[in-house]
Every structure is written in structure tokens, then in C-alpha cells.
N, C-alpha and C. Protein backbone atom coordinates (compact mmCIF):
# COMPACT_ATOMS: atom_id res chain seq x y z
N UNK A 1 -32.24 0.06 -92.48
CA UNK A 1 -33.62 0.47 -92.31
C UNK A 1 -34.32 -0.41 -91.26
N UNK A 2 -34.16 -1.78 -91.34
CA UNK A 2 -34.59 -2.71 -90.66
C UNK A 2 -33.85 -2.79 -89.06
N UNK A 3 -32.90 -2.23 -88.69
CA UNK A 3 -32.75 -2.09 -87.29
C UNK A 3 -32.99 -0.76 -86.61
N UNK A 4 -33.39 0.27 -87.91
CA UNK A 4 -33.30 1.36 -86.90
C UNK A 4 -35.24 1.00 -86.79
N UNK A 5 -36.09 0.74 -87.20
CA UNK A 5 -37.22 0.08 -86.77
C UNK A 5 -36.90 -0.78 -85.36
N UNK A 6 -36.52 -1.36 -85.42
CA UNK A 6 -36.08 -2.02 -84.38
C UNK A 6 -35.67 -1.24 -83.03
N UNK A 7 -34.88 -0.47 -83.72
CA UNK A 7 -34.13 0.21 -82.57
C UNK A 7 -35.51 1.22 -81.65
N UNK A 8 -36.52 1.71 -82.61
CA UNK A 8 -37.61 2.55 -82.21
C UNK A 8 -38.34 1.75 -81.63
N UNK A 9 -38.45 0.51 -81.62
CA UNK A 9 -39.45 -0.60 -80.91
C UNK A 9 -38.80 -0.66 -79.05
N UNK A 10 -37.68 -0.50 -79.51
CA UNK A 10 -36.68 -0.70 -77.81
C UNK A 10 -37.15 0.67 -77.12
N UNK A 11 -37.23 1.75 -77.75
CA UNK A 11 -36.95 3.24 -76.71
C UNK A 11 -38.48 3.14 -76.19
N UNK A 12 -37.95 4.34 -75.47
CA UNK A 12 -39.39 4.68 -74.46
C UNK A 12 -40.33 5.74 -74.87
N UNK A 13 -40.21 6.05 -75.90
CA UNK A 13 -40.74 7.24 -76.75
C UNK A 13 -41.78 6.34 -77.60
N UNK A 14 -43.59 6.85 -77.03
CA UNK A 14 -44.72 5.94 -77.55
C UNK A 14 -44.92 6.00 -79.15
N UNK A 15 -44.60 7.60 -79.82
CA UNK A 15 -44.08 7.95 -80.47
C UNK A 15 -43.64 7.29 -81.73
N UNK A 16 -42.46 6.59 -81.00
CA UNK A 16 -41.02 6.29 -82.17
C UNK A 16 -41.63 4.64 -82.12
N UNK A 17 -42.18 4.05 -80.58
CA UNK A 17 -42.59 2.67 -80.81
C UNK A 17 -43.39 2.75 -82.09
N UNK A 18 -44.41 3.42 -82.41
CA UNK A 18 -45.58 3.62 -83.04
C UNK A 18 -45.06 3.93 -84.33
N UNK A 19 -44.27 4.52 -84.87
CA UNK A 19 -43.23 5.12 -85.94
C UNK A 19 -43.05 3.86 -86.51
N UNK A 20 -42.25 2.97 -85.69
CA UNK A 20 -41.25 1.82 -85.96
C UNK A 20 -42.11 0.59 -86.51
N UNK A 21 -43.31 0.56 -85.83
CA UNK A 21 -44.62 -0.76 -85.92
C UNK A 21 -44.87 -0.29 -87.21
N UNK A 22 -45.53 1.17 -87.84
CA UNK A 22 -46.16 1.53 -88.63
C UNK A 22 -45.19 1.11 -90.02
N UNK A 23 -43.83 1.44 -89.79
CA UNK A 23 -42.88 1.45 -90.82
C UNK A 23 -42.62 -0.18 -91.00
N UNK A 24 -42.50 -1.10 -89.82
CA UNK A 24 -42.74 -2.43 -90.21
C UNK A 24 -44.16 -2.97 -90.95
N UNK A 25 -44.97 -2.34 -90.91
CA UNK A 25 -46.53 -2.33 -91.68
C UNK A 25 -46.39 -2.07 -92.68
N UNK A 26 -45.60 -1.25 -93.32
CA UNK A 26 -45.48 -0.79 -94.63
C UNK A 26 -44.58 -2.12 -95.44
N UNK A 27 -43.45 -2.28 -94.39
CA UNK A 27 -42.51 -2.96 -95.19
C UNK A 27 -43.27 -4.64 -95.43
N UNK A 28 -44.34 -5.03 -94.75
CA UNK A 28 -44.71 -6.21 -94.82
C UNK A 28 -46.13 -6.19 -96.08
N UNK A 29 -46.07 -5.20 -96.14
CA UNK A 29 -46.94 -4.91 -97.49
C UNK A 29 -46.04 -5.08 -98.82
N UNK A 30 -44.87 -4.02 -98.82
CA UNK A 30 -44.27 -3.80 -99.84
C UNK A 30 -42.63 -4.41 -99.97
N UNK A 31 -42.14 -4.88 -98.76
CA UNK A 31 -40.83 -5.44 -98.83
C UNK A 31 -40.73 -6.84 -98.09
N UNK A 32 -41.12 -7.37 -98.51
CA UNK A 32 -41.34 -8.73 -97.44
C UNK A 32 -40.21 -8.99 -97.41
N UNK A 33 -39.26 -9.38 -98.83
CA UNK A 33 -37.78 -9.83 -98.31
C UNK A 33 -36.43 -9.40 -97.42
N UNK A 34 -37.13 -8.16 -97.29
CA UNK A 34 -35.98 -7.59 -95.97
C UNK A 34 -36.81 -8.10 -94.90
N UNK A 35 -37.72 -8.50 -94.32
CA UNK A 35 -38.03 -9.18 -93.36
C UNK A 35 -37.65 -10.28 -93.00
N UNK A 36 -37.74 -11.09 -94.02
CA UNK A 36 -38.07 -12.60 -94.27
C UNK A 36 -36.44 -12.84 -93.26
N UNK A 37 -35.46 -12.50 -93.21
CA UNK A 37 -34.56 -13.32 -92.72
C UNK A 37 -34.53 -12.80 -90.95
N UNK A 38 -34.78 -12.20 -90.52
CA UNK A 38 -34.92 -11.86 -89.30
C UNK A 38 -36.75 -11.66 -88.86
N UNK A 39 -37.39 -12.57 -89.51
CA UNK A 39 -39.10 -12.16 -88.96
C UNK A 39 -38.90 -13.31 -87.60
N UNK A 40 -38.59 -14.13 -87.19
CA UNK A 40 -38.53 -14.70 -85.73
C UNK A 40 -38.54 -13.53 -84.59
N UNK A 41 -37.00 -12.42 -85.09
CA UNK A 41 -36.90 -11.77 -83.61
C UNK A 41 -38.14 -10.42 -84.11
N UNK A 42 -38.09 -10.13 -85.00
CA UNK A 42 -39.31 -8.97 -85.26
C UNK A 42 -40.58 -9.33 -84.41
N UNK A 43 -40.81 -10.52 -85.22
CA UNK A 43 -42.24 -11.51 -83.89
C UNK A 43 -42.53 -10.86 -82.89
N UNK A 44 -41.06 -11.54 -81.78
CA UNK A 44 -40.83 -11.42 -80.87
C UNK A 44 -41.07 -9.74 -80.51
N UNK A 45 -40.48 -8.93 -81.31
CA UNK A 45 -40.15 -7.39 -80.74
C UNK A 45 -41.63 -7.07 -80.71
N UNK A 46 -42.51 -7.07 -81.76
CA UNK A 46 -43.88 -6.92 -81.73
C UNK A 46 -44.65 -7.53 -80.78
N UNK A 47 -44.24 -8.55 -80.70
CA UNK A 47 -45.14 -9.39 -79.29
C UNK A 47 -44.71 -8.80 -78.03
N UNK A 48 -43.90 -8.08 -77.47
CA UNK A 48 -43.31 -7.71 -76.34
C UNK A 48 -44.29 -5.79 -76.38
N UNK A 49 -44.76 -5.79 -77.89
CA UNK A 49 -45.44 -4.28 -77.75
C UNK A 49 -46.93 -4.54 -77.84
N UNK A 50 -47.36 -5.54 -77.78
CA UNK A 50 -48.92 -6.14 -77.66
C UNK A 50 -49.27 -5.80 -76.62
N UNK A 51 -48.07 -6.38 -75.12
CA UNK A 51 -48.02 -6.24 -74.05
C UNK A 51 -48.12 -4.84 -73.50
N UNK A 52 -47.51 -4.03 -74.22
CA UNK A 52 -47.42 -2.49 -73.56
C UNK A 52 -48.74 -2.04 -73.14
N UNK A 53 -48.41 -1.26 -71.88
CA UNK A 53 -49.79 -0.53 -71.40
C UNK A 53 -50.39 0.69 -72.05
N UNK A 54 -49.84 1.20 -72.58
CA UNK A 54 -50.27 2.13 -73.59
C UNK A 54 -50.69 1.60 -74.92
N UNK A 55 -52.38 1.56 -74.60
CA UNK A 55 -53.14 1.54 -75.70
C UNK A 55 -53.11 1.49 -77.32
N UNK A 56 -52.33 2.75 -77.41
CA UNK A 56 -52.01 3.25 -78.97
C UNK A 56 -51.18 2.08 -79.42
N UNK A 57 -49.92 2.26 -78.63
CA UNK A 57 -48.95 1.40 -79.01
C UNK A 57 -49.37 0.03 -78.95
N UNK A 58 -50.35 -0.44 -78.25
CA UNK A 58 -50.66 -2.28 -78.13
C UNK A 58 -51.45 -2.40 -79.18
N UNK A 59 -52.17 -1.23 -79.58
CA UNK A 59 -53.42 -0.99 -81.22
C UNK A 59 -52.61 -1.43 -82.58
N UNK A 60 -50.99 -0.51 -82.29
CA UNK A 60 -50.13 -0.53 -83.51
C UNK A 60 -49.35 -1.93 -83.68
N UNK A 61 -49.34 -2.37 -82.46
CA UNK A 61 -48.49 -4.17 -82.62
C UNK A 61 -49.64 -4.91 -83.09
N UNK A 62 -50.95 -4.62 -82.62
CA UNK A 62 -51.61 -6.15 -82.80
C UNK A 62 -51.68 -5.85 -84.45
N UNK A 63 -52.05 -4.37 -85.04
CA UNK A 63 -52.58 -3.81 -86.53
C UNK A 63 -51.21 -4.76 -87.37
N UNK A 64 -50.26 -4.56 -86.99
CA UNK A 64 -48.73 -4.88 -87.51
C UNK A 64 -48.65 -6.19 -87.34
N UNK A 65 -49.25 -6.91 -86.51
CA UNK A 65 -48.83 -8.48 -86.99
C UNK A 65 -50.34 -9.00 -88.01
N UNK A 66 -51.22 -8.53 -87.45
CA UNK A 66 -52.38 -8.98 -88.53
C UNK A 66 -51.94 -8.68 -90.11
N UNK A 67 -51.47 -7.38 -90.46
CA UNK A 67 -50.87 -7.17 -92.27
C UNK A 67 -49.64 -8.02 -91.83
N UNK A 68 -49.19 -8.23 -91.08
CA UNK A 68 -47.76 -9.42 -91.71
C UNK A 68 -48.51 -11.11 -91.76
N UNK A 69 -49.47 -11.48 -90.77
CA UNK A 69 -50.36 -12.59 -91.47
C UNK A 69 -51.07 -12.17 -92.70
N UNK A 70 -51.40 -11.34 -92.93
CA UNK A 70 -52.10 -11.07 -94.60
C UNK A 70 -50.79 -10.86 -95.51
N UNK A 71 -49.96 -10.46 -95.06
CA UNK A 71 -48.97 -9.88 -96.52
C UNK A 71 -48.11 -11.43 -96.56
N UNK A 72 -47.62 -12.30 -95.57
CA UNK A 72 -46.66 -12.76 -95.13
C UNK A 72 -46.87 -14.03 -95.33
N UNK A 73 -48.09 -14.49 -94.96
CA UNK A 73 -48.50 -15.67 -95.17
C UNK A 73 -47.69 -17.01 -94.59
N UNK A 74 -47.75 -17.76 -95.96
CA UNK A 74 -46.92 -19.05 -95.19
C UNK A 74 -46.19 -18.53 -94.07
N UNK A 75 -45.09 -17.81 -94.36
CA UNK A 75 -44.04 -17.17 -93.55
C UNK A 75 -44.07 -17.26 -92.29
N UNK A 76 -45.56 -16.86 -91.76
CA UNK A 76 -45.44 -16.56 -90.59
C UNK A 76 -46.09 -17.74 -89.82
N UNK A 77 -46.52 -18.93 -90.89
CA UNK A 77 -47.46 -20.21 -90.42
C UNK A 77 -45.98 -20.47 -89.02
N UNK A 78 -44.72 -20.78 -89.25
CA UNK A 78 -43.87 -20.91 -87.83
C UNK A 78 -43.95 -19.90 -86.39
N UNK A 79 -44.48 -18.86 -86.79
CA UNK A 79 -44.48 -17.70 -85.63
C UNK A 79 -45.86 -17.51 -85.05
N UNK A 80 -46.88 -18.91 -85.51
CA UNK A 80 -48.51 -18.96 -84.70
C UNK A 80 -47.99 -19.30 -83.54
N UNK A 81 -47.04 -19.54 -82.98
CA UNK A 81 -47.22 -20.56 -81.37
C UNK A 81 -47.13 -19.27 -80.77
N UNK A 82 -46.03 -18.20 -80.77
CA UNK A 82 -46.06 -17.03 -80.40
C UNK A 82 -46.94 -16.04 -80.38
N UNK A 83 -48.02 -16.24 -81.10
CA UNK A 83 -48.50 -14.84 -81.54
C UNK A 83 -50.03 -15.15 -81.72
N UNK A 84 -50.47 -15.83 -82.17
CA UNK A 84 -51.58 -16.06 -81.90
C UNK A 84 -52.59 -16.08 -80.21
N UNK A 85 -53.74 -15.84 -80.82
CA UNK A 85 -54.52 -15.36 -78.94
C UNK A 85 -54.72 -17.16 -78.86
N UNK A 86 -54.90 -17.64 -77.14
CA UNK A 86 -55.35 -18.63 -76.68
C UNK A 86 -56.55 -17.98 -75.91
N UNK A 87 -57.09 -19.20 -75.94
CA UNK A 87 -58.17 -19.12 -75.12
C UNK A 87 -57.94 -19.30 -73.42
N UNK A 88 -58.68 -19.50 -72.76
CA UNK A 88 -58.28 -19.69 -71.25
C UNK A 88 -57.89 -20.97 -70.85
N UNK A 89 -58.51 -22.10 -71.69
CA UNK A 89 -58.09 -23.63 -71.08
C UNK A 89 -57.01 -23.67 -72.12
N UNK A 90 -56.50 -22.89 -72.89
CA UNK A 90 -55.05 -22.67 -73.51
C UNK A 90 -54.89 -23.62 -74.75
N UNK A 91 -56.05 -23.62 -75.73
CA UNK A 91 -56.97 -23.58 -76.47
C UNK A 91 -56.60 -22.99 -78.09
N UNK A 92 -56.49 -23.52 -79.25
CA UNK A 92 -56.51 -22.06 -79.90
C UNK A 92 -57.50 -21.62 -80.47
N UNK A 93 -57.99 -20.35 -80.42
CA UNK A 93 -59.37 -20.11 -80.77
C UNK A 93 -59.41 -20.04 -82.73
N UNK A 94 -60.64 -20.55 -82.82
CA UNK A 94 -60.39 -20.55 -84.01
C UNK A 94 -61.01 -19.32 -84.79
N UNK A 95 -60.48 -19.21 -85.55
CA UNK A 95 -60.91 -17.71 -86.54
C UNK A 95 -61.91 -17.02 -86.88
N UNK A 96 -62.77 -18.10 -86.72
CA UNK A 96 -64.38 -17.31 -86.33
C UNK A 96 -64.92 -16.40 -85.00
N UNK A 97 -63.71 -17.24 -84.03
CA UNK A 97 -64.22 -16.91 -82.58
C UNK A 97 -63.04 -15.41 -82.29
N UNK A 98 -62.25 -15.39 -83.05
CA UNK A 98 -61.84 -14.13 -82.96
C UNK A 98 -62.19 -12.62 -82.76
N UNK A 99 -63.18 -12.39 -83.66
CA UNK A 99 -64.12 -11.23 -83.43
C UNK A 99 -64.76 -11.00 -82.08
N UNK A 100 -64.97 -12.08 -81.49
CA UNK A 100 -65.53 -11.86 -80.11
C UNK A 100 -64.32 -11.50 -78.89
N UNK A 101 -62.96 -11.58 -79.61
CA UNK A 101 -62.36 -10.75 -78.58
C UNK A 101 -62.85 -9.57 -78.25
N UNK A 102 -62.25 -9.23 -77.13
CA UNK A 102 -62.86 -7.32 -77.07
C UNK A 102 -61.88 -6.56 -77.33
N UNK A 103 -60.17 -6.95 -78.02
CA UNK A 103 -59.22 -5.78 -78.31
C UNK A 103 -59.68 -5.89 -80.09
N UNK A 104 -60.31 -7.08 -80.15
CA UNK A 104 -60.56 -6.80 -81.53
C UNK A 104 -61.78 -5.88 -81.81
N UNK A 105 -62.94 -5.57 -81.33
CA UNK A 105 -63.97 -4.80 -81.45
C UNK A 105 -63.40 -3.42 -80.84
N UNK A 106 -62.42 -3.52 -79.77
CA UNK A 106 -62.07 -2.35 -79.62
C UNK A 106 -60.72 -1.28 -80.23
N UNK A 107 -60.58 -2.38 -80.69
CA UNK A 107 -59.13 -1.84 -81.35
C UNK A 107 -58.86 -1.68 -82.54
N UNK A 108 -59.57 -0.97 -83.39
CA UNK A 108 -59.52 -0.93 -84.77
C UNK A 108 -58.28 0.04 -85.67
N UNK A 109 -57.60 -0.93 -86.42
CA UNK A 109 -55.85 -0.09 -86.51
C UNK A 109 -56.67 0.77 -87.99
N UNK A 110 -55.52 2.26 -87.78
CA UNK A 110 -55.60 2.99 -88.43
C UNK A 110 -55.23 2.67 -89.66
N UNK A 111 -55.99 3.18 -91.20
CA UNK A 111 -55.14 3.25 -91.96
C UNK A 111 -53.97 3.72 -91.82
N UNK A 112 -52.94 2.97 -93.22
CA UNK A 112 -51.67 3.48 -93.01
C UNK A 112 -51.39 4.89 -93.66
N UNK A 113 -50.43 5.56 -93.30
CA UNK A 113 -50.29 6.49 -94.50
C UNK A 113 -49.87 6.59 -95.31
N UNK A 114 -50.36 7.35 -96.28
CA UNK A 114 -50.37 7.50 -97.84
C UNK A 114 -48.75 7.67 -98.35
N UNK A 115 -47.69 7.41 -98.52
CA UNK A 115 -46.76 7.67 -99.12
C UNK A 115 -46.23 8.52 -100.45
């Protein structure tokens, strides 16, 4: 289950990226331990779809690592150097100053769906 997520994060279909983020959203709600031993390269795969130029899909990475800091917790205290926003003098902003991003006011992730 956990690579073919994966595998939908690699293709070029905005689609299946969006499929794959959403289905890692679920599983960090409800299955943390199939994560837990490969969440380094997941990180990584999600951080590489933050980047994407398509909107939807950069909406569904940032929505997908925020529930894996809420579901995940400690877990993911090793994967802040990666993933967390800096500021410009490279900085880390602290959690109050977050909201004043503008992908955060603009980017509000969908509920998930209902199962």
C-alpha cells in the first residue's frame, strides 16, 4: 500500500500525485505504524511536491505534512530541518509567525474524504 502511494507521488498524472498525498493523509491519521519506518524518504517525496508548480498538488503536500505534524508528532520532531518554512535571513519562523505566510492564508487543504 505504502509504495504504490509512493509510486503515485513519482508519475506525472496531477491526479494520482493528489490520490497518493491524500491516501498518505489518511494513513497518518489512522496508520502511523506503516509509516513510521520509512517517514525520512516519504518527507522527502512530499517535500519535492511542495515544490510542484501546480497549485492543487503543492495545496495537497503542504495539507499532508501539517496532519503528519499533528498525527505524528514526536516522529517527525527529526524531519523539521527539511520541512519546515525559513525565513529569508534563514531563520526559523516561529509558529505564531506562520499564519502570515501567504500559502498559508491562501492555501486552505480540503477536508479529507469520508470513508
Amino acid at each position: 500500500m505504502l509504495w504504490k502511494m509512493l509510486t503515485f507521488l513519482s508519475l506525472n498524472c496531477r491526479e494520482k500525485k493528489i490520490e497518493g498525498l491524500t491516501s498518505l493523509r489518511v494513513m497518518a491519521q489512522n496508520h502511523m505504524d506503516i509509516l513510521m519506518p520509512k517517514l525520512h524518504d516519504i518527507c522527502l517525496a512530499i517535500i519535492n511536491e511542495v515544490k510542484n508548480l501546480r497549485s492543487a498538488v503543492s495545496c495537497a503536500a503542504m495539507a499532508t505534512l501539517g496532519d503528519m505534524y499533528v498525527h505524528l508528532q514526536r516522529a517527525m520532531d527529526s524531519e523539521v530541518e527539511g520541512t519546515a518554512p525559513q525565513s529569508q535571513r534563514g531563520q526559523r519562523l516561529h509558529p505564531a509567525g506562520a499564519p502570515t505566510l501567504p500559502w498559508v492564508t491562501w492555501c486552505r487543504a480540503a477536508p479529507l474524504p469520508v470513508s
